[in-house]
C-alpha atoms as a PDB file:
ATOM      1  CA  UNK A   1       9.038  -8.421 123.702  1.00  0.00           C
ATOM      2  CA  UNK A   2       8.111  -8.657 126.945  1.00  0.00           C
ATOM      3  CA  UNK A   3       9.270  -4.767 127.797  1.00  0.00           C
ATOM      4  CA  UNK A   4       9.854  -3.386 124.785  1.00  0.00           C
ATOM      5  CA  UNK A   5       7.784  -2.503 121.402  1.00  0.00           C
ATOM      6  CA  UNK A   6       9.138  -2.533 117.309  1.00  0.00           C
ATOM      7  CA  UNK A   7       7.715  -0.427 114.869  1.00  0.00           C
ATOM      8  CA  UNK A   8       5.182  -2.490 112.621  1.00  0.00           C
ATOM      9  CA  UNK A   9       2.239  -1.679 110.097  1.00  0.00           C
ATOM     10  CA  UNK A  10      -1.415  -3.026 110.079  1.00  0.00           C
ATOM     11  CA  UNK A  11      -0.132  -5.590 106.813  1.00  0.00           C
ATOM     12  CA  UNK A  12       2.572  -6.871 108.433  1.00  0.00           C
ATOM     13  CA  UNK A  13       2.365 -10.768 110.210  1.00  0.00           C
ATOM     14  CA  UNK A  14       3.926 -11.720 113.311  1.00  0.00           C
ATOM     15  CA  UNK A  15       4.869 -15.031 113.610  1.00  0.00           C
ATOM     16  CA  UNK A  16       5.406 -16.005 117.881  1.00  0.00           C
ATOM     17  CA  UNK A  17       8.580 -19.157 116.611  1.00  0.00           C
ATOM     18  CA  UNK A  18       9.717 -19.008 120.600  1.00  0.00           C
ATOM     19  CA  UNK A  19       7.508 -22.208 120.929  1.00  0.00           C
ATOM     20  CA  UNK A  20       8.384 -25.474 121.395  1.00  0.00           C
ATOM     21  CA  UNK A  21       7.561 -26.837 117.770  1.00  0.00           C
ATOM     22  CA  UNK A  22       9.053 -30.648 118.835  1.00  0.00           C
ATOM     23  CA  UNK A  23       7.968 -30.964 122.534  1.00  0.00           C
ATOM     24  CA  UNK A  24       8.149 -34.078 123.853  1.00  0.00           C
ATOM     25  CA  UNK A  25       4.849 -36.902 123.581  1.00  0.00           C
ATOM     26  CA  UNK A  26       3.838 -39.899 123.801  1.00  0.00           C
ATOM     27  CA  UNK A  27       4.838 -42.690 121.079  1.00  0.00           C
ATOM     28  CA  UNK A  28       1.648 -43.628 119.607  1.00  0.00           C
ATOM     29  CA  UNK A  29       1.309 -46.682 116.740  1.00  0.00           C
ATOM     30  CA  UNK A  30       1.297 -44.295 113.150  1.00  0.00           C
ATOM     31  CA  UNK A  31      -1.632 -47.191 112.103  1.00  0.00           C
ATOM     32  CA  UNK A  32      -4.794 -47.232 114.640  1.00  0.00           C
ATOM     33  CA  UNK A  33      -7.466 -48.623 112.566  1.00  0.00           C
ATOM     34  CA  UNK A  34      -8.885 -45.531 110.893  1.00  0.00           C
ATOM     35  CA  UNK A  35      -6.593 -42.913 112.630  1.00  0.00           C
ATOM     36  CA  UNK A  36      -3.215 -41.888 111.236  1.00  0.00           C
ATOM     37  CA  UNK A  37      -0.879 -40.090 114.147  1.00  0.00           C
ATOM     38  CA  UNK A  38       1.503 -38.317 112.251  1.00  0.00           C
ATOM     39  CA  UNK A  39       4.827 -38.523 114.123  1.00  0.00           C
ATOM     40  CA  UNK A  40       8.525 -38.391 112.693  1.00  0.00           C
ATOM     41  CA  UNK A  41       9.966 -41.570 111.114  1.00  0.00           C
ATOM     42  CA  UNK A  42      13.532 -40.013 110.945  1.00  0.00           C
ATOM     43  CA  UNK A  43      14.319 -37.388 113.403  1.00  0.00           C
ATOM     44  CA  UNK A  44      13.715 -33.318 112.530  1.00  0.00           C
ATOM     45  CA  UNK A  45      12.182 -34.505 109.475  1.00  0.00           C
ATOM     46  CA  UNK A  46       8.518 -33.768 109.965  1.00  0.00           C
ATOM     47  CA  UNK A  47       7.685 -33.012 106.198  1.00  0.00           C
ATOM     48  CA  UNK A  48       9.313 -35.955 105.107  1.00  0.00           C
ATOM     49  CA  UNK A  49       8.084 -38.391 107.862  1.00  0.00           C
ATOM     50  CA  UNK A  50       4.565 -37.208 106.876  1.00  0.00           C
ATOM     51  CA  UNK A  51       5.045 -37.661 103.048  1.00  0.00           C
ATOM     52  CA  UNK A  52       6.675 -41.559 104.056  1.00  0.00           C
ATOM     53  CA  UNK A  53       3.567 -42.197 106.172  1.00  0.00           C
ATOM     54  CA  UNK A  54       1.107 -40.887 103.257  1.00  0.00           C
ATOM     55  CA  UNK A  55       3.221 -43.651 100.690  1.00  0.00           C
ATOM     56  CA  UNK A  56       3.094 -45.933 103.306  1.00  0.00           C
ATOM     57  CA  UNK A  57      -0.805 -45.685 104.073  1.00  0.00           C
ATOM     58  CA  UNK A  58      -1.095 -45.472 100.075  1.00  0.00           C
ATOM     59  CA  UNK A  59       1.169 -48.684  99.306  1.00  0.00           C
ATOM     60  CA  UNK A  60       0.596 -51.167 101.995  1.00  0.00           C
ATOM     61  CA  UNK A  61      -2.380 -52.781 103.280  1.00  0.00           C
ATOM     62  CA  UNK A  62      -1.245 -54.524 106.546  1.00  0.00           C
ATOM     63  CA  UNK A  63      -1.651 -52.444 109.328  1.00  0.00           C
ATOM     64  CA  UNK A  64       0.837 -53.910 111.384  1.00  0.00           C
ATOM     65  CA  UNK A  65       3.650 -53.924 108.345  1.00  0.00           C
ATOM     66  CA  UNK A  66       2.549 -50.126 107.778  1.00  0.00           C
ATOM     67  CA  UNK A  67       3.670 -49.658 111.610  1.00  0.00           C
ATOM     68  CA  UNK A  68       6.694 -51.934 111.467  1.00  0.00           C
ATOM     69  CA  UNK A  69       7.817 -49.704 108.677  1.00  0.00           C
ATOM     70  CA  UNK A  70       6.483 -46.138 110.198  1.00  0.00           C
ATOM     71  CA  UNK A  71       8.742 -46.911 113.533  1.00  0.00           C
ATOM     72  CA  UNK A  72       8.575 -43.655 115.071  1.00  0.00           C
ATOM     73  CA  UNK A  73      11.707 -41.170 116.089  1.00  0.00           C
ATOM     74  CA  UNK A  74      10.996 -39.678 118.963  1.00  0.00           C
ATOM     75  CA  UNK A  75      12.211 -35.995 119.418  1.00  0.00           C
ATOM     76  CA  UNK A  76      15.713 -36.072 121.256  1.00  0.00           C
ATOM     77  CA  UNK A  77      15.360 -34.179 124.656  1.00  0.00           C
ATOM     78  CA  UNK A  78      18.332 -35.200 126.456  1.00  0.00           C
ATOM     79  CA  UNK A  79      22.542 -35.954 125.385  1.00  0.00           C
ATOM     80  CA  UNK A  80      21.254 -40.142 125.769  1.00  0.00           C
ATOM     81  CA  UNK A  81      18.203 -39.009 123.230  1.00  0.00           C
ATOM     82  CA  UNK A  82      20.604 -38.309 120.786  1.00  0.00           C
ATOM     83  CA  UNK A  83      21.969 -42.123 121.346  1.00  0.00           C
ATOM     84  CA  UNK A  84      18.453 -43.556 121.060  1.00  0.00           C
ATOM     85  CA  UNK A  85      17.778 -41.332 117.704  1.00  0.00           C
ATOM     86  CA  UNK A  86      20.181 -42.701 116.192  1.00  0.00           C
ATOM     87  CA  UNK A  87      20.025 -46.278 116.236  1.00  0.00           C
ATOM     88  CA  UNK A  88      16.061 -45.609 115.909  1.00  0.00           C
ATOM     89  CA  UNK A  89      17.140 -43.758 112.493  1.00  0.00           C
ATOM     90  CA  UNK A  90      19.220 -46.582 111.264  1.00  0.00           C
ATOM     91  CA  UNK A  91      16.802 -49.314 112.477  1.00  0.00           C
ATOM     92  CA  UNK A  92      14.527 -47.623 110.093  1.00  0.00           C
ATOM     93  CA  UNK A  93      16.699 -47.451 107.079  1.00  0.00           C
ATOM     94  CA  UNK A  94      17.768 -51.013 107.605  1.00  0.00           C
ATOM     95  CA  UNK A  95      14.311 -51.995 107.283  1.00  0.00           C
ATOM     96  CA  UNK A  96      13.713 -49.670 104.488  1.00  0.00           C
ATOM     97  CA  UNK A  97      16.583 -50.829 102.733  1.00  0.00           C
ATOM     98  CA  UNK A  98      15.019 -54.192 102.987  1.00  0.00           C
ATOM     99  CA  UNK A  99      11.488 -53.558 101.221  1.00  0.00           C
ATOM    100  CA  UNK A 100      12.351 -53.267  97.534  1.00  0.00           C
ATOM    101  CA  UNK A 101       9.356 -51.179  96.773  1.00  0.00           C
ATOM    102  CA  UNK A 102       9.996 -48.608  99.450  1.00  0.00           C
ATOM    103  CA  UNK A 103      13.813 -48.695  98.621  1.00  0.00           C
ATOM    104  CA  UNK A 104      12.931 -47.249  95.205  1.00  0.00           C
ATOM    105  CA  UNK A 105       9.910 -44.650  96.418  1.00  0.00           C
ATOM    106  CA  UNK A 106      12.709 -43.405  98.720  1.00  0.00           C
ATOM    107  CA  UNK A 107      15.275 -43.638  95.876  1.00  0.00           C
ATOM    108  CA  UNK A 108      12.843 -41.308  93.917  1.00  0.00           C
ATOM    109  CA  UNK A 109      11.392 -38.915  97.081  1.00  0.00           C
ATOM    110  CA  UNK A 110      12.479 -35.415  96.810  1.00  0.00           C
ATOM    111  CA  UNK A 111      11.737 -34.640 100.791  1.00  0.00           C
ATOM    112  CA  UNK A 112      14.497 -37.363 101.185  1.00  0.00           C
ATOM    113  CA  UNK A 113      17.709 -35.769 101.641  1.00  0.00           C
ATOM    114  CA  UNK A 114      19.710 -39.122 101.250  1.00  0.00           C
ATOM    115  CA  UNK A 115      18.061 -39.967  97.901  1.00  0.00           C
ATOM    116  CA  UNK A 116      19.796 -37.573  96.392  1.00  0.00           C
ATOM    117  CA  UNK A 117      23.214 -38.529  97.991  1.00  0.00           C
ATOM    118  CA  UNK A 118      22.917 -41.946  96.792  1.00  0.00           C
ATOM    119  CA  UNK A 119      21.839 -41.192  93.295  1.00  0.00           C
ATOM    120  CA  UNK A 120      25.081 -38.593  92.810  1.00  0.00           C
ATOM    121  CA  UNK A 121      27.690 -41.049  94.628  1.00  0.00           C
ATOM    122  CA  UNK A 122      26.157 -44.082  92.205  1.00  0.00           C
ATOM    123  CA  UNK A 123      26.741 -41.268  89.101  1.00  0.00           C
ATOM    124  CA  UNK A 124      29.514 -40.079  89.940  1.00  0.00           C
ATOM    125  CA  UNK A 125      31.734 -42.789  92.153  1.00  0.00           C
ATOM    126  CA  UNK A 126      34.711 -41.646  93.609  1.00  0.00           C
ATOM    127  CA  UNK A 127      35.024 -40.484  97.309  1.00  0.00           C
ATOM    128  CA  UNK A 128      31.311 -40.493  98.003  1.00  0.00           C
ATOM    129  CA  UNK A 129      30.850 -43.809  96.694  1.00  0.00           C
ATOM    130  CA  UNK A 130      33.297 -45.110  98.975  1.00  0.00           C
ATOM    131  CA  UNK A 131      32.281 -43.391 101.656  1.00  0.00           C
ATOM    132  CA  UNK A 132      29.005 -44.701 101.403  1.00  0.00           C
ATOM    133  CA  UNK A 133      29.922 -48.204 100.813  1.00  0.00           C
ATOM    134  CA  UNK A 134      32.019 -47.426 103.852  1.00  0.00           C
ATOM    135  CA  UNK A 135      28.910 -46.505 105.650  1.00  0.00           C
ATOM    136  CA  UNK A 136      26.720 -49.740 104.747  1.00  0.00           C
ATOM    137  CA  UNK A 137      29.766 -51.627 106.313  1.00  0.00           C
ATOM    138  CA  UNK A 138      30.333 -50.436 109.909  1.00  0.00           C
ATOM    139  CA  UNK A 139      26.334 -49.823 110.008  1.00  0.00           C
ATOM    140  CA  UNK A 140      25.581 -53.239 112.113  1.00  0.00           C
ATOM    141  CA  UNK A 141      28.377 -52.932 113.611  1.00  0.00           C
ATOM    142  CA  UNK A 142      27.582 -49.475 114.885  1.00  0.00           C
ATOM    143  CA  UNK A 143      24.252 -50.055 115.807  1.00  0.00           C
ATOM    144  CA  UNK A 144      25.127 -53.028 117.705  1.00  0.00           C
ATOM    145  CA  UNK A 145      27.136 -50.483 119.788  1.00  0.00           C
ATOM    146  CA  UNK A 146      24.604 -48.137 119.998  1.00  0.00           C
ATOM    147  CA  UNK A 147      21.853 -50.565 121.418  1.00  0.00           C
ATOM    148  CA  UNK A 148      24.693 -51.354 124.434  1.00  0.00           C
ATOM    149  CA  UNK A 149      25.247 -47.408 124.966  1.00  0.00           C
ATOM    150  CA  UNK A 150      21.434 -47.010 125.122  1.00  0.00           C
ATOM    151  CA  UNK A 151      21.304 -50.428 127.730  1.00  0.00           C
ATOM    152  CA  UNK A 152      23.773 -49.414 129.723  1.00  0.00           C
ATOM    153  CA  UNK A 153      22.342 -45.577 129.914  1.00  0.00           C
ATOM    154  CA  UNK A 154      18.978 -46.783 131.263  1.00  0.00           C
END
């Protein structure tokens, strides 16, 4: 809009979305005594990262368990990001997985968009079962290669 003009009304909202909404800061601990920094926990999900930090503040006492298990995601900048976010996202779901409690919140969570794959391919079987079970089985494996890409990037 910088040289031009639309038609509009005095009801209408404009909304300026040309910002960047995931600009790059620092990595700060979620858990700082009394302050809460609300940063993703699994990358481009901000709405669920924030309801998984409210369980997690609600659930657990420790502060240094409620940061093991709030690891943050930073926002991927750069083609080697993308390398990082991904072993950071299944880092997290390892340790998830491993926390029975949190394994059935997130089973339950509605802003989780695997708990709903899981449920069905556990209902249903078939070729997302497999594929998941498939999944669970090359995931050590694949992170293992994912922590030498990142090494060997830096």
């Amino acid at each position: 809009m910088e040289h031009g003009s639309i038609a509009t009304s005095p009801g209408t909202v404009h909304i300026d979305c040309t910002a960047d909404g995931q600009e790059r800061r620092p990595v700060l601990p979620v858990f700082d005594s009394d302050r809460i920094t609300l940063q993703a926990v699994r990358t481009s999900q901000q709405v669920f990262s924030a309801a998984f930090i409210g369980h997690v503040e609600a659930a657990y006492d420790d502060e240094d368990l409620q940061n093991e298990l709030a690891t943050v995601v930073p926002h991927p900048n750069t083609d080697i990001d993308w390398l990082r976010v991904a072993l950071a996202n299944g880092m997290n779901a390892a340790r998830w997985s491993q926390d029975e409690d949190l394994a059935t919140w997130l089973s339950a969570a509605r802003l989780d968009p695997f708990s709903d794959l899981r449920g069905n391919a556990s209902k249903t079987g078939g070729d997302m079962a497999r594929l998941l079970d498939r999944m669970t089985e090359v995931a050590i494996p694949a992170a293992l290669k994912l922590q030498q890409f990142v090494a060997s990037s830096e």
